[in-house]
C-alpha atoms as a PDB file:
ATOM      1  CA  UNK A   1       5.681 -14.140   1.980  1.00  0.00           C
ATOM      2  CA  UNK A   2       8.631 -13.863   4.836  1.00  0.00           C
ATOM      3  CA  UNK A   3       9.726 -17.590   3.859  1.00  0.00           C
ATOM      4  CA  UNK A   4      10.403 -16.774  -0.011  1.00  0.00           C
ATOM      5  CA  UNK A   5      11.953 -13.163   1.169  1.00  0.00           C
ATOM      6  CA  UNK A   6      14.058 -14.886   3.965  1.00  0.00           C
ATOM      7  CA  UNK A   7      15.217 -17.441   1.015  1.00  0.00           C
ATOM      8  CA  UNK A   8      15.912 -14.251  -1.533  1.00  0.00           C
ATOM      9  CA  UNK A   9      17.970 -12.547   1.396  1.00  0.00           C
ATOM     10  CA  UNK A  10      21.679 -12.349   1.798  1.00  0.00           C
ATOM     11  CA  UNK A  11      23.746 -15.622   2.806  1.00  0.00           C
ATOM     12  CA  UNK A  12      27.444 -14.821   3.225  1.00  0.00           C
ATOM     13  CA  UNK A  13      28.944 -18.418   3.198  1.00  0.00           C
ATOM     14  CA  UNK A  14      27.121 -19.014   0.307  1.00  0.00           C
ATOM     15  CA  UNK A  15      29.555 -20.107  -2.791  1.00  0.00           C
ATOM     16  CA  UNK A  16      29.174 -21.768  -5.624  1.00  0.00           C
ATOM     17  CA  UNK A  17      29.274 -25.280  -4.535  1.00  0.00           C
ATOM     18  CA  UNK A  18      25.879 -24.670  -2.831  1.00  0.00           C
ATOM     19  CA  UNK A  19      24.040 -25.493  -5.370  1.00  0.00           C
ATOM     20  CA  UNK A  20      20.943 -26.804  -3.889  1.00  0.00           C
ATOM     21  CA  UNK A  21      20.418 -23.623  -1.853  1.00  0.00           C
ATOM     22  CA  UNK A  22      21.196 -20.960  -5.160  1.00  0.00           C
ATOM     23  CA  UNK A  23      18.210 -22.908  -6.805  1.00  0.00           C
ATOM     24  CA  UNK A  24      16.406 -22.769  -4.239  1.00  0.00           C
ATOM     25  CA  UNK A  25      17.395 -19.050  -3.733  1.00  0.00           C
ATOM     26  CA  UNK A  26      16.524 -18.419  -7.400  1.00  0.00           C
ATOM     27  CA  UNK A  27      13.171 -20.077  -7.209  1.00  0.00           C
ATOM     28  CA  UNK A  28      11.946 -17.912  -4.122  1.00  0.00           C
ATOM     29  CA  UNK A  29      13.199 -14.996  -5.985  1.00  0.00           C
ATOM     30  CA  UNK A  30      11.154 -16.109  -9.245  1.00  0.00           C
ATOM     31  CA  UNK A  31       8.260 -16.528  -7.197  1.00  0.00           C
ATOM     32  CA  UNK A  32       8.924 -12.391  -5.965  1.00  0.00           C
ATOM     33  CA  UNK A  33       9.090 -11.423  -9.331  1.00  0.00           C
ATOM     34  CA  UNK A  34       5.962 -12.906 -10.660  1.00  0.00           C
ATOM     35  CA  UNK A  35       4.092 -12.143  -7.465  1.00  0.00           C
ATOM     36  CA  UNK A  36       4.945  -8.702  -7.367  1.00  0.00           C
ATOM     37  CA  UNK A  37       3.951  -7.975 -10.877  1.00  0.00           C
ATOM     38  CA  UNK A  38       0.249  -8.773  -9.990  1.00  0.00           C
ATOM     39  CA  UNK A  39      -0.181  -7.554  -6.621  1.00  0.00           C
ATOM     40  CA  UNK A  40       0.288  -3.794  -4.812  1.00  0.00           C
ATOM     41  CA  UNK A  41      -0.433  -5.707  -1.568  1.00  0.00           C
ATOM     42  CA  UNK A  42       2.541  -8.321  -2.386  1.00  0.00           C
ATOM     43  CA  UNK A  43       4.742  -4.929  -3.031  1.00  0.00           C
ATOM     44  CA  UNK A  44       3.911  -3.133  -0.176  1.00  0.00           C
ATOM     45  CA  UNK A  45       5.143  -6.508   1.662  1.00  0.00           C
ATOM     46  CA  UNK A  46       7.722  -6.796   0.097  1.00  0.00           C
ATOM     47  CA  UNK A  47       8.735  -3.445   1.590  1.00  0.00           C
ATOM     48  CA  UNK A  48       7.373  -3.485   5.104  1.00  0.00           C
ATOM     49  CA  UNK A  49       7.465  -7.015   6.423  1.00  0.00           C
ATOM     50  CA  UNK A  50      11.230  -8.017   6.368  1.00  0.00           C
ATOM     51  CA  UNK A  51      14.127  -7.113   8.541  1.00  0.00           C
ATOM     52  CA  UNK A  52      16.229  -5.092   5.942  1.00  0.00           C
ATOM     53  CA  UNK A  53      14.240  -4.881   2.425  1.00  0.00           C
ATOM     54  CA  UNK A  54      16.736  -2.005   0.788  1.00  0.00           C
ATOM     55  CA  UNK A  55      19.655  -4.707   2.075  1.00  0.00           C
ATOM     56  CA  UNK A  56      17.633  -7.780   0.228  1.00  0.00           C
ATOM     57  CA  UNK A  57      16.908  -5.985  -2.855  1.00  0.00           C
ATOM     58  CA  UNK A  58      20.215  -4.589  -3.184  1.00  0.00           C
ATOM     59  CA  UNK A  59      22.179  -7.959  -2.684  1.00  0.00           C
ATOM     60  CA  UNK A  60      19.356  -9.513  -5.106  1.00  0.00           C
ATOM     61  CA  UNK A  61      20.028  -6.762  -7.777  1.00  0.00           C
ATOM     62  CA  UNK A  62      24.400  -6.617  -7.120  1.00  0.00           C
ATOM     63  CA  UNK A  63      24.256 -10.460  -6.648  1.00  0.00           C
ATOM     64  CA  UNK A  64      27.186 -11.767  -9.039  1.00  0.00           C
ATOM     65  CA  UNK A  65      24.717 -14.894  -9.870  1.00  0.00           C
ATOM     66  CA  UNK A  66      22.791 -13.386 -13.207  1.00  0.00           C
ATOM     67  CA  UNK A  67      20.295 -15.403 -12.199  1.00  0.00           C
ATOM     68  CA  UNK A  68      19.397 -13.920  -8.792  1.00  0.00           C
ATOM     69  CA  UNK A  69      20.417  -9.827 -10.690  1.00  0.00           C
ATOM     70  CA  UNK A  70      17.840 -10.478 -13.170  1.00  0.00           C
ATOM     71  CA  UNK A  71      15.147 -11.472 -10.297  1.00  0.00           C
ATOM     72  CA  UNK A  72      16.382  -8.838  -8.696  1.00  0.00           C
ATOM     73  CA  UNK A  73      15.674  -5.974 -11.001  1.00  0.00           C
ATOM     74  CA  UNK A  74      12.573  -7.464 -11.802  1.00  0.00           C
ATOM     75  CA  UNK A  75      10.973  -7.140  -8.375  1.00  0.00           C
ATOM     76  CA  UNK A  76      12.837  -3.694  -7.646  1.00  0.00           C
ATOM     77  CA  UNK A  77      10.883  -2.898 -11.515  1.00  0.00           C
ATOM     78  CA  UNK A  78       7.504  -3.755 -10.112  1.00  0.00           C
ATOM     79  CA  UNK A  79       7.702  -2.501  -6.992  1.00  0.00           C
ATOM     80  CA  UNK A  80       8.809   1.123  -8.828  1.00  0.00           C
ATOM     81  CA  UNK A  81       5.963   0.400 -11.491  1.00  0.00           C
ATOM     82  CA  UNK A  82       3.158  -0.356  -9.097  1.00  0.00           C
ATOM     83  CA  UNK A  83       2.871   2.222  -7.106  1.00  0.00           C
ATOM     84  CA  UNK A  84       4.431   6.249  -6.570  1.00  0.00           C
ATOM     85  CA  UNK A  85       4.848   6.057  -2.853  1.00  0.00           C
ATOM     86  CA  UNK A  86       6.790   2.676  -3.160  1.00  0.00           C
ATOM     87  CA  UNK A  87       8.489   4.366  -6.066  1.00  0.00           C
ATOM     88  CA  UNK A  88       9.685   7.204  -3.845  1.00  0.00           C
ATOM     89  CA  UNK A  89      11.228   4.660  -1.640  1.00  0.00           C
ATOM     90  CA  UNK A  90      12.954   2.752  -4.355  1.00  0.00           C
ATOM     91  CA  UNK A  91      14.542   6.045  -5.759  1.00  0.00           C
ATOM     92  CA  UNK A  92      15.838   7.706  -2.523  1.00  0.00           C
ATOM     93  CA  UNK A  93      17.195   4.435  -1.505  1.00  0.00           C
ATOM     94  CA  UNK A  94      20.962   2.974  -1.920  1.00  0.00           C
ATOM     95  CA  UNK A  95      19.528   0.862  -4.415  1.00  0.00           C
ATOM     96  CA  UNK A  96      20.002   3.436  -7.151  1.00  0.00           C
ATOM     97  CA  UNK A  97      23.476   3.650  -6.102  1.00  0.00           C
ATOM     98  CA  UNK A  98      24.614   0.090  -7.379  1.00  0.00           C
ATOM     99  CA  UNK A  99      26.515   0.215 -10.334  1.00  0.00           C
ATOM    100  CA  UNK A 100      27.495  -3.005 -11.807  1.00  0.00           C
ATOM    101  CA  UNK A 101      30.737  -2.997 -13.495  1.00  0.00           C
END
């Protein structure tokens, strides 16, 4: 669970040209999305055991790659749908604050 979240987190010299790492970004982030919509346990993870999870899941959902957005939104979506208490975090976080223009 920490190695696909660590691989879904924020890299700041990432650029294009890195392609090999954006897929493999992408995939980890896949793998959140589907695991999340099965499991409250894989939520509540999600949540609690990385560093910064509001940070994460707001670069994921602001990321300028569609790609990693869409993944992004996804887990944020399930996390929100799966259970009121991780809802209330979800709402009263920054994450509610991204607008993409």
């Amino acid at each position: 669970m920490k190695f696909m979240m660590i691989l879904s987190s924020p890299n700041e010299d990432l650029d294009e040209e890195d392609k090999d790492e954006i897929d493999t970004m992408k995939a980890a982030a896949a793998i959140l999305a589907i695991l999340s919509s099965q499991s409250k346990i894989i939520c509540g993870k999600i949540l609690t055991c990385i560093k910064s999870p509001m940070e994460t899941l707001i670069w994921l959902v602001a990321n300028p790659i569609i790609d990693l957005q869409l993944r992004g939104v996804t887990i944020v979506s399930n996390i929100i749908r799966c259970d009121q208490d991780f809802a209330r975090q979800i709402v009263g976080s920054p994450i509610f604050e991204v607008s993409i223009l």
